[in-house]
C-alpha atoms as a PDB file:
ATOM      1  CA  UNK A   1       0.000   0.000   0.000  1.00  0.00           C
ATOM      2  CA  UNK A   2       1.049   3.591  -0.686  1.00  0.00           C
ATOM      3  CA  UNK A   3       1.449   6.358   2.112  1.00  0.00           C
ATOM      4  CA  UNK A   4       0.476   9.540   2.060  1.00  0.00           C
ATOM      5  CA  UNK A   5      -0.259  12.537   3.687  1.00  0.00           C
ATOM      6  CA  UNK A   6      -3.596  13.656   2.484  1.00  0.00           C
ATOM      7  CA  UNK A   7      -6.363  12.980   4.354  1.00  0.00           C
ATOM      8  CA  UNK A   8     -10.542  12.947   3.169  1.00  0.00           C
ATOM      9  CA  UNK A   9     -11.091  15.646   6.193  1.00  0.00           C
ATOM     10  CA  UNK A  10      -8.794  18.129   4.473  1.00  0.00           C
ATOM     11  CA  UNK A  11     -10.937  18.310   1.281  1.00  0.00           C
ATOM     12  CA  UNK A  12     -14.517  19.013   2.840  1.00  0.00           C
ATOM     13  CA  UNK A  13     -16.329  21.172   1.391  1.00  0.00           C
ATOM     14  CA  UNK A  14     -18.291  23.950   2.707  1.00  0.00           C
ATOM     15  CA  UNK A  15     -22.022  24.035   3.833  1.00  0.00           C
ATOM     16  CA  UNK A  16     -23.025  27.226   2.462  1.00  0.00           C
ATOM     17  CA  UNK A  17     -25.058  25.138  -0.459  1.00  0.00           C
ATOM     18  CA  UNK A  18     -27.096  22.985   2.255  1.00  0.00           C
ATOM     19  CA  UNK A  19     -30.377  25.369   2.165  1.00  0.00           C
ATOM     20  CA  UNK A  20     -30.424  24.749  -1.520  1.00  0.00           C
ATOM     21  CA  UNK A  21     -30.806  20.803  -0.954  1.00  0.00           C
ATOM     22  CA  UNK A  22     -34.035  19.597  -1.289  1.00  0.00           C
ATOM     23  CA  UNK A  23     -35.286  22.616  -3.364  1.00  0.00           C
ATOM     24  CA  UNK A  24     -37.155  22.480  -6.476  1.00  0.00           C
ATOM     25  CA  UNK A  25     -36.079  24.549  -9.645  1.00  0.00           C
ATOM     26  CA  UNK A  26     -39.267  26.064  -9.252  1.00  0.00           C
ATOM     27  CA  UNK A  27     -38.795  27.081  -5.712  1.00  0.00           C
ATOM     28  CA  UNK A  28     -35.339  28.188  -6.103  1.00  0.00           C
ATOM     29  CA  UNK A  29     -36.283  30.599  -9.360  1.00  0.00           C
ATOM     30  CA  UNK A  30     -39.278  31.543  -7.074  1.00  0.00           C
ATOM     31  CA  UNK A  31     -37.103  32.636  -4.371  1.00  0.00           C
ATOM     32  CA  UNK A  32     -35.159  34.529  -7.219  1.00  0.00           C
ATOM     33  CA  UNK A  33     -31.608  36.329  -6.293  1.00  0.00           C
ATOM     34  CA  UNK A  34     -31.504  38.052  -2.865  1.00  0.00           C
ATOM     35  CA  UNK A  35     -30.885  41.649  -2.648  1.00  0.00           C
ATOM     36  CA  UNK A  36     -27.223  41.060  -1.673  1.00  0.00           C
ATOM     37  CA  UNK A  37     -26.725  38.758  -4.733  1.00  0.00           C
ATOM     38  CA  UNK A  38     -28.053  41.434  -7.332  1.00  0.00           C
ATOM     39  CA  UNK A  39     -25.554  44.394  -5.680  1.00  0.00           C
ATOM     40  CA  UNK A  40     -22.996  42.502  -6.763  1.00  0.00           C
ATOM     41  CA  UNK A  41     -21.999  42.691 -10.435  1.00  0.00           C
ATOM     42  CA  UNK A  42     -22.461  39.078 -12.216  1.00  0.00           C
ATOM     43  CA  UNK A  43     -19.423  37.062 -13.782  1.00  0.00           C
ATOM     44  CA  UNK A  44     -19.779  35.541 -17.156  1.00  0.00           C
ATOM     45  CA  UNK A  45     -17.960  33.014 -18.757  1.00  0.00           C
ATOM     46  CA  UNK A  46     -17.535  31.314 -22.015  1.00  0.00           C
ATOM     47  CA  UNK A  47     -18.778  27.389 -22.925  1.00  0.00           C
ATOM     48  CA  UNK A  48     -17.429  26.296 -26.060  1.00  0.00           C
ATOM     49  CA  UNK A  49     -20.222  23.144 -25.869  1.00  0.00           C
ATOM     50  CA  UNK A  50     -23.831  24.473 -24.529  1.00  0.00           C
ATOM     51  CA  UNK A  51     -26.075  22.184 -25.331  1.00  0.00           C
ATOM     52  CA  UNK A  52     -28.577  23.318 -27.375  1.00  0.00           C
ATOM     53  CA  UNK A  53     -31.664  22.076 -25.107  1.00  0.00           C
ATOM     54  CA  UNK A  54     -30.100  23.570 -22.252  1.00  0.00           C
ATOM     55  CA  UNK A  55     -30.374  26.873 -24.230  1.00  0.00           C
ATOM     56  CA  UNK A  56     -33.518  26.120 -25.467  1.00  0.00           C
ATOM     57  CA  UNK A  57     -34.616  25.320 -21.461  1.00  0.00           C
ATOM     58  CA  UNK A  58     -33.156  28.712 -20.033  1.00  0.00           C
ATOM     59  CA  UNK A  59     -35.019  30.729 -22.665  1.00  0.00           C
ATOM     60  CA  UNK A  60     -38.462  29.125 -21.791  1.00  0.00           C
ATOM     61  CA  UNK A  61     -38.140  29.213 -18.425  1.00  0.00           C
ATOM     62  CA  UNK A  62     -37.777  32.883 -18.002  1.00  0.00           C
ATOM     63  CA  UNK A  63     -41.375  32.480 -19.631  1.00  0.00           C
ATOM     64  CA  UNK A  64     -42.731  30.485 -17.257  1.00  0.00           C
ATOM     65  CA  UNK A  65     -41.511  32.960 -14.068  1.00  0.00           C
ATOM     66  CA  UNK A  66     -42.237  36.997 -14.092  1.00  0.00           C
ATOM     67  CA  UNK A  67     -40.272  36.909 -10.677  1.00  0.00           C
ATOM     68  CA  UNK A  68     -36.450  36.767 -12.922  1.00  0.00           C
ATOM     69  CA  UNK A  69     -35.710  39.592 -15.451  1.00  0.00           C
ATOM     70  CA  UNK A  70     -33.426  37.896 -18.063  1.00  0.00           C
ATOM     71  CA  UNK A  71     -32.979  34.476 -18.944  1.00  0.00           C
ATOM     72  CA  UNK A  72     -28.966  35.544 -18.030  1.00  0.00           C
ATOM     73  CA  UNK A  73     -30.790  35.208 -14.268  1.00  0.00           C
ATOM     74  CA  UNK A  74     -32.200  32.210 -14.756  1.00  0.00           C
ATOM     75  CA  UNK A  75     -28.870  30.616 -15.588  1.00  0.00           C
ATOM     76  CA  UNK A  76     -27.820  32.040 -12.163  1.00  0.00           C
ATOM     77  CA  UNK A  77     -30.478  30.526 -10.229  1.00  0.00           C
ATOM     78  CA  UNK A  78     -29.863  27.490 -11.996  1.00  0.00           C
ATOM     79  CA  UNK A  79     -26.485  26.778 -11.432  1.00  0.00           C
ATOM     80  CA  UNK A  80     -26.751  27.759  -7.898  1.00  0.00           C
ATOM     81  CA  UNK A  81     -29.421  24.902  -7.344  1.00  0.00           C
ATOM     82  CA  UNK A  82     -26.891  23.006  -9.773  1.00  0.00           C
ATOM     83  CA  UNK A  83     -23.760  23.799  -7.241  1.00  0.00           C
ATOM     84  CA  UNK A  84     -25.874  22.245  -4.418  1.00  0.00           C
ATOM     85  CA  UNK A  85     -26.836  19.494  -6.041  1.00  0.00           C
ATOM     86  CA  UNK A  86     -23.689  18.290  -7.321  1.00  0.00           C
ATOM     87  CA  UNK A  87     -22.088  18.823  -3.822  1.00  0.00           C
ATOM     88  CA  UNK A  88     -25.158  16.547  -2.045  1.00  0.00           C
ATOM     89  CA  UNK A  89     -24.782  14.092  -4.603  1.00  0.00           C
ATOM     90  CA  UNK A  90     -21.230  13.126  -5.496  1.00  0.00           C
ATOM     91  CA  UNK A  91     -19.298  14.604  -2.805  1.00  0.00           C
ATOM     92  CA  UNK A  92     -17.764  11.811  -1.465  1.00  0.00           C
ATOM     93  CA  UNK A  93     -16.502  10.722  -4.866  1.00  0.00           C
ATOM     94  CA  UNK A  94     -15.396  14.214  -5.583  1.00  0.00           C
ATOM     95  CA  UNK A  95     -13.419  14.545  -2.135  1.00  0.00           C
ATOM     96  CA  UNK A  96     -11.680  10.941  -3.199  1.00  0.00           C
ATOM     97  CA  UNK A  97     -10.930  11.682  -6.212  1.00  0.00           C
ATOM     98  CA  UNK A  98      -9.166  14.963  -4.557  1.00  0.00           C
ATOM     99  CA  UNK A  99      -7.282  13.161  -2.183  1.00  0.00           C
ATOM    100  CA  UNK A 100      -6.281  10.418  -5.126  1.00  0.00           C
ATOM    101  CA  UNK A 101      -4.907  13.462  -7.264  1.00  0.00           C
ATOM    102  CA  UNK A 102      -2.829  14.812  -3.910  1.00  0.00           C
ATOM    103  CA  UNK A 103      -1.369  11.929  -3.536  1.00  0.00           C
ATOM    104  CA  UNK A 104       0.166  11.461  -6.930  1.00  0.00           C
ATOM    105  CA  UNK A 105       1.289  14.846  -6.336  1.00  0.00           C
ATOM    106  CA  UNK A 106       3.219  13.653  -3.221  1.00  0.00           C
ATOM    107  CA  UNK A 107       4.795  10.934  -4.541  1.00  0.00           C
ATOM    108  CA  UNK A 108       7.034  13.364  -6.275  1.00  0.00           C
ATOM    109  CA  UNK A 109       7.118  11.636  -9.754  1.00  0.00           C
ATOM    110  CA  UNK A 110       6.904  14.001 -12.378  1.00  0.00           C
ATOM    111  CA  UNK A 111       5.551  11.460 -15.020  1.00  0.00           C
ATOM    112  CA  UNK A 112       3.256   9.969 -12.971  1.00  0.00           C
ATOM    113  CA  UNK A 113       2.184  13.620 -12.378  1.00  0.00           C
ATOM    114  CA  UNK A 114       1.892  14.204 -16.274  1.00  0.00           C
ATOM    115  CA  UNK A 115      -0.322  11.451 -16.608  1.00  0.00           C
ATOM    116  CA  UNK A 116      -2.795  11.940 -14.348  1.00  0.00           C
ATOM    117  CA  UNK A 117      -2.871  15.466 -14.600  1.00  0.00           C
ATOM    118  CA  UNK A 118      -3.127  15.392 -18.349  1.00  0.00           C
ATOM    119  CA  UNK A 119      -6.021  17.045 -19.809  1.00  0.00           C
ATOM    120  CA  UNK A 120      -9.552  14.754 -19.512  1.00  0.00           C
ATOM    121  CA  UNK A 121     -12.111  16.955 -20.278  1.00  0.00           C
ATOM    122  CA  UNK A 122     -15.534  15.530 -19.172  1.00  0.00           C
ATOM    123  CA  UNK A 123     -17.848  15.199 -22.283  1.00  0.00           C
ATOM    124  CA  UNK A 124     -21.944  14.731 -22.115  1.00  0.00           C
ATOM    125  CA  UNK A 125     -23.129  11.376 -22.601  1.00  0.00           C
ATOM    126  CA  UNK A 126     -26.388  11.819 -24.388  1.00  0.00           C
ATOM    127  CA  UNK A 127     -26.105  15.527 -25.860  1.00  0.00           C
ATOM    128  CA  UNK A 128     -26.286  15.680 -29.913  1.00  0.00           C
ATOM    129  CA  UNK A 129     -25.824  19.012 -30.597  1.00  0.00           C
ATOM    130  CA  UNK A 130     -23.724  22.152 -28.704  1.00  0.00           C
ATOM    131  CA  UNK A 131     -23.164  25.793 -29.463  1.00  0.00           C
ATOM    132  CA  UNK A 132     -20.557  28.152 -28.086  1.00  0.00           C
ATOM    133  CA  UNK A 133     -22.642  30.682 -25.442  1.00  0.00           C
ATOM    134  CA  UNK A 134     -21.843  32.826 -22.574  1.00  0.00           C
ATOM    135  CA  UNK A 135     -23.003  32.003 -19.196  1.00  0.00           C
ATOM    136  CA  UNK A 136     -24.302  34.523 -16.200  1.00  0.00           C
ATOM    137  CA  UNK A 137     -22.817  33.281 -12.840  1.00  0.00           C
ATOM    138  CA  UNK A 138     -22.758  34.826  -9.264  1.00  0.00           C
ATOM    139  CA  UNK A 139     -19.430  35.245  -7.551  1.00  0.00           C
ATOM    140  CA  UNK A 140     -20.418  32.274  -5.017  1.00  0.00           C
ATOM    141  CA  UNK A 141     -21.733  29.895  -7.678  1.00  0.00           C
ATOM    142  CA  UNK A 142     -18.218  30.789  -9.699  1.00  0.00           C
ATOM    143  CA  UNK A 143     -16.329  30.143  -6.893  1.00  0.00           C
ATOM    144  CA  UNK A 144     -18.394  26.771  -5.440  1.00  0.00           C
ATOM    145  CA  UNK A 145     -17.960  25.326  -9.203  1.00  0.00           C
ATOM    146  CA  UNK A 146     -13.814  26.177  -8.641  1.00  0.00           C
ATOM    147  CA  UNK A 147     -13.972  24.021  -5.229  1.00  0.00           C
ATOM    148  CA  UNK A 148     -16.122  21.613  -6.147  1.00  0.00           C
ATOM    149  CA  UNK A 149     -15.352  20.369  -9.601  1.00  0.00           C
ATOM    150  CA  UNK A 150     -12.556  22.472 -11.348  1.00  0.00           C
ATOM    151  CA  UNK A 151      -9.745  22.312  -8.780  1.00  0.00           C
ATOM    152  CA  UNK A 152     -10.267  18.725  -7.190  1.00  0.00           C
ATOM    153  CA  UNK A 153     -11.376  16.911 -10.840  1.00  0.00           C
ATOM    154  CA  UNK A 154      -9.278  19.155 -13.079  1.00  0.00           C
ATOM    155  CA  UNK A 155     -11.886  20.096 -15.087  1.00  0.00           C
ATOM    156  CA  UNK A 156     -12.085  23.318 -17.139  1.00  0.00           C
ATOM    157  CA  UNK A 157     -14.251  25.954 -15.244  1.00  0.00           C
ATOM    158  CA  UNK A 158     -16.703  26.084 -18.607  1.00  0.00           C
ATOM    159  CA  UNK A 159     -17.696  22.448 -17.885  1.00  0.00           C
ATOM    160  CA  UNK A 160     -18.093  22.738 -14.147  1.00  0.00           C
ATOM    161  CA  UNK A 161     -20.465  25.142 -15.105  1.00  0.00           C
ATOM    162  CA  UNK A 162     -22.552  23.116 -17.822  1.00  0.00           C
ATOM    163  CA  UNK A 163     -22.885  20.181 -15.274  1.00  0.00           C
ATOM    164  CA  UNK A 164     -23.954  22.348 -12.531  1.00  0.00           C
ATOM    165  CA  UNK A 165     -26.749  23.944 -15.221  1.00  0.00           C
ATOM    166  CA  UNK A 166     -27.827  20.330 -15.901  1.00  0.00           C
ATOM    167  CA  UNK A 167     -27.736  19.708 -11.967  1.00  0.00           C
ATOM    168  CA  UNK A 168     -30.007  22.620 -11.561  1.00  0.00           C
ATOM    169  CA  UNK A 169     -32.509  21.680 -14.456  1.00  0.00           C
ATOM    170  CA  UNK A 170     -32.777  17.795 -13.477  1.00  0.00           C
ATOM    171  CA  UNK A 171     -34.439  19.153  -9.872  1.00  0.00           C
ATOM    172  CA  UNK A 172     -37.531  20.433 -11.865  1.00  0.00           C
ATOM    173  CA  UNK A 173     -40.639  19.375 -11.109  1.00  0.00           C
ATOM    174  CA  UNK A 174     -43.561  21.300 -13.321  1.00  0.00           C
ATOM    175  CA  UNK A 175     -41.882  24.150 -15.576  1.00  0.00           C
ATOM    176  CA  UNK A 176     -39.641  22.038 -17.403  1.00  0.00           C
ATOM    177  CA  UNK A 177     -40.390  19.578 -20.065  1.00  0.00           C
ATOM    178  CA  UNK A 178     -40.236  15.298 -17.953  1.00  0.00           C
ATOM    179  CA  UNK A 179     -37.659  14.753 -21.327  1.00  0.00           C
ATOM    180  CA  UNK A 180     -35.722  17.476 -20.717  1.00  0.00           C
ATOM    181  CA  UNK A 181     -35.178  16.114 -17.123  1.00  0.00           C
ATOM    182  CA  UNK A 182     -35.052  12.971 -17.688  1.00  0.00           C
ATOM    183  CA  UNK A 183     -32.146  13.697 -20.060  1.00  0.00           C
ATOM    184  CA  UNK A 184     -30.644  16.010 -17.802  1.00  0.00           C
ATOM    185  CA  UNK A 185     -30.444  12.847 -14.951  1.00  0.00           C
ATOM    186  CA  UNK A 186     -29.530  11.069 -17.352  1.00  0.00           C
ATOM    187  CA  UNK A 187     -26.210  13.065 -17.946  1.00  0.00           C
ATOM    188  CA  UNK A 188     -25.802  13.041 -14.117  1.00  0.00           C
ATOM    189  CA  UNK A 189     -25.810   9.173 -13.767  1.00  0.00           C
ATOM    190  CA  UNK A 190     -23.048   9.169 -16.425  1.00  0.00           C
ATOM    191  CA  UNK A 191     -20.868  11.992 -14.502  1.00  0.00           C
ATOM    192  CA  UNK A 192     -21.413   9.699 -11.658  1.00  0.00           C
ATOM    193  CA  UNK A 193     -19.902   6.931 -13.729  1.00  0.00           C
ATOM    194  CA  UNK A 194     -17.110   9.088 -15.214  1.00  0.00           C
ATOM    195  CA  UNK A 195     -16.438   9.643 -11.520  1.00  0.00           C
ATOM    196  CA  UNK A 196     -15.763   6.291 -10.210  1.00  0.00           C
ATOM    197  CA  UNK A 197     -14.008   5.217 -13.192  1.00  0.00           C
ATOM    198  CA  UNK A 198     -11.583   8.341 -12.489  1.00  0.00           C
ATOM    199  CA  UNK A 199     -11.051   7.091  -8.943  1.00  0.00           C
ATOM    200  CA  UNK A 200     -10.359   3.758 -10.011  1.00  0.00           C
ATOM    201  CA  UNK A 201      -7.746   5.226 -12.786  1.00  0.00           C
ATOM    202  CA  UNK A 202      -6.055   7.316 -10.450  1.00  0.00           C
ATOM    203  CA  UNK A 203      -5.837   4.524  -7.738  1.00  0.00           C
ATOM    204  CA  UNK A 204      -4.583   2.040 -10.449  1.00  0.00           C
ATOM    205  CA  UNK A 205      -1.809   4.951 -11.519  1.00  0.00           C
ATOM    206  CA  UNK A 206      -0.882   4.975  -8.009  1.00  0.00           C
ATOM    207  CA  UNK A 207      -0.570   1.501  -7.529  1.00  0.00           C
ATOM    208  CA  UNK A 208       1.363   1.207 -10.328  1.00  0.00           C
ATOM    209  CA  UNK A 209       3.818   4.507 -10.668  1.00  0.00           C
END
């Protein structure tokens, strides 16, 4: 067996997402952005892959809800719920993976370290058809998505934020079309594949290196 010093309790994440578990879409668009949240000027980034029906699903739900003034907000609310969701359901597999990663980094082997920290980009499972868009996030969504996907998984900020908008859109319950959610679940149970067979990659590395 390998030693190390990383431990699981030095990768827990925070509990500022736990009011947002258990919410509906609905709810949390409902609730829509908190006066402290709107004096705050919005950060927008780039994804080179949107998915066209997640497009297609931001636009109609600013329809269905007077409360948000731009679909841009919507996309705010929805990764928020996204963030939460993604922390409450793959945590634990996050946080190993995390602690896998630092320990490669420990060993002090510089081509172990290429390998594992080569560029994987996750890609969607069941999505035909992308377009490059910009994205509206809040400063605490852009930051959650840094400690909870990019910086332990390695994954490029634009795709933490696309699974945390397909997070968010899987947890409605009335607004949003049952094959539109369906899909988006879909997607999740394939990240939660893609994240086991990561773990068992980087323990096999490890083992090996």
């Amino acid at each position: 067996m390998y030693q190390t010093q990383a431990r699981p309790e030095d990768f827990q994440l925070d509990q500022e997402h736990q009011p947002l578990i258990g919410k509906t879409l609905e709810e949390v668009i409902g609730d829509g952005e908190s006066e402290e949240e709107k004096g705050k000027p919005p950060e927008r980034i780039s994804l080179n892959s949107m998915p066209q029906w997640i497009a297609s699903v931001m636009v109609n739900l600013k329809r269905k809800h007077h409360n948000v003034p731009s679909v841009a907000a919507v996309e705010r609310l929805t990764a928020k719920l996204g963030v939460a969701v993604v922390r409450d359901r793959f945590g634990p597999s996050i946080t190993e993976i995390q602690v896998l990663r630092t320990r490669v980094y420990e060993l002090g082997d510089q081509f172990l370290l290429k390998r594992v920290y080569r560029s994987r980009d996750y890609e969607l499972h069941e999505t035909v058809d992308t377009a490059y868009r910009k994205c509206s996030l809040r400063e605490w969504t852009a930051g959650a998505l840094s400690d909870s996907l990019s910086d332990p998984l390695g994954l490029p900020h634009s795709t933490a934020a696309l699974i945390a908008l397909i997070a968010g859109v899987s947890q409605s319950q009335t607004w949003v079309p049952r094959a539109w959610t369906q899909l988006a679940n879909r997607e999740l149970d394939h990240f939660g594949r893609y994240l086991t067979g990561e773990a068992a990659r980087l323990k096999t590395e490890i083992l090996g290196g």
